[in-house]
Protein backbone atom coordinates (compact mmCIF):
# COMPACT_ATOMS: atom_id res chain seq x y z
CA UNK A 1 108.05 -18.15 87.62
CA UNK A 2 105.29 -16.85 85.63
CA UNK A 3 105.93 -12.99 84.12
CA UNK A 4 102.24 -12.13 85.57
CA UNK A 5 101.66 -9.72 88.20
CA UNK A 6 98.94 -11.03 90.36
CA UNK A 7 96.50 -7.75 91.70
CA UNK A 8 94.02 -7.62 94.60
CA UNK A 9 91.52 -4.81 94.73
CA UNK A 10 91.09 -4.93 98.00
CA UNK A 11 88.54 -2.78 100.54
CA UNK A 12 89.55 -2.29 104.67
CA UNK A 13 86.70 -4.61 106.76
CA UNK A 14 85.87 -1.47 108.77
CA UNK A 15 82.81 -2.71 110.58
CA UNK A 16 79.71 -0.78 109.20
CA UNK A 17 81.53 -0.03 105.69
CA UNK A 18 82.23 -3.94 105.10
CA UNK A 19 79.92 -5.90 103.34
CA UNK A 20 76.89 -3.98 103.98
CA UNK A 21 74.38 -6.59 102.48
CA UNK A 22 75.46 -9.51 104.98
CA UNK A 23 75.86 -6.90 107.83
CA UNK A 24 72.12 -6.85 107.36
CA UNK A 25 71.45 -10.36 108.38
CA UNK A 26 74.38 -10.74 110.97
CA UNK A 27 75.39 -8.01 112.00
CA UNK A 28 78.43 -5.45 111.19
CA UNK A 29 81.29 -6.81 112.95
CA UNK A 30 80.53 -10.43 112.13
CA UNK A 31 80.41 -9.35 108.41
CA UNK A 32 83.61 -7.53 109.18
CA UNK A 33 84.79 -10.73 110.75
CA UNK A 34 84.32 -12.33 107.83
CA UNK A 35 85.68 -9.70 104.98
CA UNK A 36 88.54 -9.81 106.80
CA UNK A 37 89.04 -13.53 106.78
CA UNK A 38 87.93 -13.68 102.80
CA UNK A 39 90.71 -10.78 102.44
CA UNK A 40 93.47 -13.23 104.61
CA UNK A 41 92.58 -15.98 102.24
CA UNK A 42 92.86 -14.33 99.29
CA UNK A 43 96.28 -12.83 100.30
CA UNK A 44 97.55 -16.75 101.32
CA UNK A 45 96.32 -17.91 97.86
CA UNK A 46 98.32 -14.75 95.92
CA UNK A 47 101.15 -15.46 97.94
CA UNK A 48 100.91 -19.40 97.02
CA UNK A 49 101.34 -18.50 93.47
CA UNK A 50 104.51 -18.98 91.68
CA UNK A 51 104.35 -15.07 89.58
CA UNK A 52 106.40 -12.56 89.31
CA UNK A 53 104.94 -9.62 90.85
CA UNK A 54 102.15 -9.52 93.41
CA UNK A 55 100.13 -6.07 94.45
CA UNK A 56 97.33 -4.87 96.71
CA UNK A 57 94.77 -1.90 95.40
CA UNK A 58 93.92 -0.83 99.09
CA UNK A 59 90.98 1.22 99.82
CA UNK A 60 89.51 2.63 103.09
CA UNK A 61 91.05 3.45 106.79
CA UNK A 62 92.93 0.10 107.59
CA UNK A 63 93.46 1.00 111.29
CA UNK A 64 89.81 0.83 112.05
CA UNK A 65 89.23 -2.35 110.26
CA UNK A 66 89.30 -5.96 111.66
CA UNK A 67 91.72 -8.28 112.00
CA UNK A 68 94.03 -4.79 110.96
CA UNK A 69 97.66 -5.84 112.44
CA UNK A 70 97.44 -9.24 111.03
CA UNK A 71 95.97 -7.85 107.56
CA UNK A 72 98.92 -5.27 107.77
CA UNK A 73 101.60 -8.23 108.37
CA UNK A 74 100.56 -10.37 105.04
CA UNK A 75 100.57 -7.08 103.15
CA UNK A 76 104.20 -6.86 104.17
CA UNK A 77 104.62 -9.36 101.40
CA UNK A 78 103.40 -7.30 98.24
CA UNK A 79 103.45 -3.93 97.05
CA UNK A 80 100.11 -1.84 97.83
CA UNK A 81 98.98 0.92 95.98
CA UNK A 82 96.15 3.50 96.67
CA UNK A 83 92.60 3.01 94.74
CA UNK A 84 92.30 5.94 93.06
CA UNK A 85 89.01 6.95 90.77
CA UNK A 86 84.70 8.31 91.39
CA UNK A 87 83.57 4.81 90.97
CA UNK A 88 84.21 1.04 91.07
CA UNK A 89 84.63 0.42 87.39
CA UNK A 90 86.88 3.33 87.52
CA UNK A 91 88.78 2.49 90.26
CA UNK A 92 88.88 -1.01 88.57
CA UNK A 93 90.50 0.67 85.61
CA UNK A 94 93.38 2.97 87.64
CA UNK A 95 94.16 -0.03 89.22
CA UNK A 96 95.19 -2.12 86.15
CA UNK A 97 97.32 0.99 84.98
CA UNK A 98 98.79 1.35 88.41
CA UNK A 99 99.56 -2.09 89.23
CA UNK A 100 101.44 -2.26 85.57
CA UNK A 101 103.32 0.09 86.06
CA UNK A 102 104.28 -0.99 89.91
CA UNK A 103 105.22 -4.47 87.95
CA UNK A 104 107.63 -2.86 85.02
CA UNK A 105 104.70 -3.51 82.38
CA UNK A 106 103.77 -7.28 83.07
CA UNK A 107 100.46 -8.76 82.31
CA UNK A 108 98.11 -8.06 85.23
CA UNK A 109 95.46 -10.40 86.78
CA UNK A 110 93.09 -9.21 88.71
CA UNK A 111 90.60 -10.39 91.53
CA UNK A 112 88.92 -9.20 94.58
CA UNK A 113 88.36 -9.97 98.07
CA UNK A 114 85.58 -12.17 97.77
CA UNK A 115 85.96 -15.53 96.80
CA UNK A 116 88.49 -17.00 99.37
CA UNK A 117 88.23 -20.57 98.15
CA UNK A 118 90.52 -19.81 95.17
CA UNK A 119 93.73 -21.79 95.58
CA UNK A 120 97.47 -20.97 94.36
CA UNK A 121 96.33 -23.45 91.71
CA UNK A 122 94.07 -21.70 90.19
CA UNK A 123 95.56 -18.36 90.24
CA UNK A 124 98.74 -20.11 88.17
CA UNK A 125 96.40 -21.97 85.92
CA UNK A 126 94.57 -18.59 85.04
CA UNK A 127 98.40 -16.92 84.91
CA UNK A 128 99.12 -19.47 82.77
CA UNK A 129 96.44 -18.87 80.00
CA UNK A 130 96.72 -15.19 80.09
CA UNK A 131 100.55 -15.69 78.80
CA UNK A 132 98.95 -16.89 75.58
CA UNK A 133 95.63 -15.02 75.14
CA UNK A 134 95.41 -11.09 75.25
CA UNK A 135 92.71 -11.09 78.49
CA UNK A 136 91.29 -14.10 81.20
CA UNK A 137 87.92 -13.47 82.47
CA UNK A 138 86.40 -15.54 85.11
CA UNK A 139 82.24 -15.56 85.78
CA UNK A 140 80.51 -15.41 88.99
CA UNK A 141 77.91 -17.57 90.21
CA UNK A 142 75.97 -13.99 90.46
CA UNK A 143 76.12 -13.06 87.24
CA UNK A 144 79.29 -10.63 87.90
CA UNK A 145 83.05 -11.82 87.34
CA UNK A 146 85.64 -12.95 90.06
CA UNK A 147 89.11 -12.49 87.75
CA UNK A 148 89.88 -10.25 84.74
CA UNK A 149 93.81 -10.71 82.94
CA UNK A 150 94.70 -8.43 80.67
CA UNK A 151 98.13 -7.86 78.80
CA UNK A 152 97.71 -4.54 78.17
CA UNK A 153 96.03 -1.48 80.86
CA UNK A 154 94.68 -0.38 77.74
CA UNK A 155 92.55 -3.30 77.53
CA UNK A 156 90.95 -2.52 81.19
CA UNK A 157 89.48 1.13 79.90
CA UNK A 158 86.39 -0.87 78.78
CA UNK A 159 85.58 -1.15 82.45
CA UNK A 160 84.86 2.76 82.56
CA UNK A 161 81.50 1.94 80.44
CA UNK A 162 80.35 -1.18 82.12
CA UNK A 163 77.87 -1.20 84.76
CA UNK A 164 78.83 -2.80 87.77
CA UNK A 165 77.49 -4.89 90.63
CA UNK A 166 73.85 -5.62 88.71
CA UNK A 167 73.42 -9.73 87.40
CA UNK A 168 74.82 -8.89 84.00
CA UNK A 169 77.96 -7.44 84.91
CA UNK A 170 80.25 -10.17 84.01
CA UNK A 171 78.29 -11.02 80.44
CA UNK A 172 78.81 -7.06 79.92
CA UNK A 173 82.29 -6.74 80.58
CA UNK A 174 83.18 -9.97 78.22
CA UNK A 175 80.84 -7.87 75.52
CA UNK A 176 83.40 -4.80 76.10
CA UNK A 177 86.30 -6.27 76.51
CA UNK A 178 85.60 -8.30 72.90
CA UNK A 179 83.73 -5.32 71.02
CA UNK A 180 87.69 -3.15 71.99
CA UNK A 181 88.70 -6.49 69.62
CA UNK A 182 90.37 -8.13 72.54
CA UNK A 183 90.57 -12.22 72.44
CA UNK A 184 89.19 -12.96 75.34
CA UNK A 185 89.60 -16.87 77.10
CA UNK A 186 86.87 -18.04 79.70
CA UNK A 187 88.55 -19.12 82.92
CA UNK A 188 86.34 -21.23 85.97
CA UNK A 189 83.50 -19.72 87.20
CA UNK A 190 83.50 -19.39 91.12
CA UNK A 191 80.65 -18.21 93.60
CA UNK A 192 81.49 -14.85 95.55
CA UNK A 193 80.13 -13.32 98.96
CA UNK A 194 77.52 -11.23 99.04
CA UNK A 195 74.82 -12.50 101.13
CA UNK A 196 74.55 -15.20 104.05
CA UNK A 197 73.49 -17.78 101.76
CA UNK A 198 76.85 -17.03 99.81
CA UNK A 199 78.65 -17.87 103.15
CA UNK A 200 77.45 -21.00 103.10
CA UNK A 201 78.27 -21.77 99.56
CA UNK A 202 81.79 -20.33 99.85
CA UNK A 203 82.60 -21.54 103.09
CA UNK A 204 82.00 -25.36 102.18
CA UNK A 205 84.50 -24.80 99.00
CA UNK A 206 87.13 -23.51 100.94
CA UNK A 207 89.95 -25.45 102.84
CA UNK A 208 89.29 -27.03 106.30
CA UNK A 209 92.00 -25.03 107.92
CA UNK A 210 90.91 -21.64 105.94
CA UNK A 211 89.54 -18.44 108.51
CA UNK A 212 86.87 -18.09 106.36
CA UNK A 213 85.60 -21.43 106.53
CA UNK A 214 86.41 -21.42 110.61
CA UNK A 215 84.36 -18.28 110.90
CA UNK A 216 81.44 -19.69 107.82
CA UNK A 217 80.76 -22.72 110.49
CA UNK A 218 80.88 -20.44 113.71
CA UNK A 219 77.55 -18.42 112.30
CA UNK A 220 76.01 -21.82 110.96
CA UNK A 221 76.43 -20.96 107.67
C-alpha cells in the first residue's frame, strides 16, 4: 500500500455544461456521453491503484448529469468533497488542502477527468515517485498537465498565479511550482480530451473493453 492519497477533480457531465468545445462538433449529450465515460474510467483506474486514500473533488448538479446513478455507485468507493474556490486554479488549490486533510496529511496526487486511458499502473508508478521527490507533474499533449503530486498543500498555492487552460499551462505551473523551490520530477506525458480529434487519439490508447473507447468508436472517432 502506497501512503498516497489519489484525488480526482472531477466536474458532473450535465449535458450543455460538459465539455462545451466537443459539444460543438457533436452535440451536447454525446459530449456528455462521453465525459461521463472518461469520468467512469478514471474512477476504475483510481480504484485499480494499490494507495492509501482515494477522493473525488465533485463539482456541479450530479442528478442532471449522465450516466448519474452509475457515476453515484463508483463514488460509493471514495470519499468526495465539494470544489470550493472563484476559479479553476483556485479550486485546484482548495482541493489539494481539502483532500489532505480528508487523507490525515498524506501526499496527494492529483488528476482530472480527462484522460481515461491512464491505467492503475501508472497511477502507482507516479505514487511511487512522489514518495521520494517533493511534487510529480505530468504534461499534456496540449501543452497543459494531466497529474500534479505534491507532499505538501502548501506546495499547490502556486496554482493561484498560474494561468490555466491556454498551451503553456503545464510549462507554467512546472516554472511555479520550481521558482516556490520545490523539486519537481517529470512523470509521462498523456493526451487529454478536448476536441473530437482528441477522441480519437484517446480512444485508440484506451482499453478494448473501456466506455470511453466503446462510445470513441460509436461516433467514428
Amino acid at each position: 500500500m502506497i501512503q498516497v492519497a489519489l484525488l480526482v477533480v472531477a466536474k458532473a457531465p450535465v449535458p450543455g455544461l460538459a465539455k462545451t468545445r466537443l459539444a460543438a462538433t457533436i452535440g451536447d449529450e454525446a459530449a456528455a456521453d462521453l465525459a461521463a465515460a472518461a469520468l467512469l474510467d478514471t474512477l476504475d483506474a483510481v480504484a485499480g491503484a494499490p494507495v492509501a486514500a482515494r477522493v473525488v473533488a465533485m463539482t456541479g448538479d450530479l442528478d442532471a448529469a449522465a450516466c448519474s446513478a452509475e457515476i453515484r455507485c463508483r463514488l460509493a468507493d471514495f470519499t468526495v468533497i465539494d470544489q470550493r474556490g472563484e476559479d479553476f486554479a483556485g479550486r485546484l488549490a482548495n482541493a489539494h488542502a481539502d483532500a489532505s486533510r480528508a487523507a490525515r496529511g498524506l501526499p496527494v496526487l492529483q488528476i482530472g477527468m480527462d484522460t481515461p486511458q491512464v491505467t492503475p499502473g501508472l497511477l502507482t508508478d507516479c505514487a511511487a515517485t512522489l514518495c521520494g521527490v517533493d511534487a510529480v507533474l505530468g504534461m499534456a499533449c496540449d501543452g497543459g498537465w494531466w497529474i500534479l503530486g505534491v507532499t505538501d498543500p502548501e506546495m499547490a498555492e502556486c496554482l493561484r498565479t498560474v494561468p490555466m487552460s491556454r498551451p503553456d499551462t503545464g510549462a507554467a505551473t512546472l516554472r511555479a511550482l520550481r521558482d516556490a523551490g520545490v523539486d519537481v520530477r517529470l512523470v509521462a506525458e498523456l493526451a487529454d480530451v478536448d476536441t473530437i480529434d482528441d477522441v480519437a487519439v484517446v480512444g485508440r490508447a484506451c482499453p478494448p473493453g473501456s466506455r470511453f473507447r466503446q462510445l470513441a468508436s460509436a461516433e467514428g472517432a
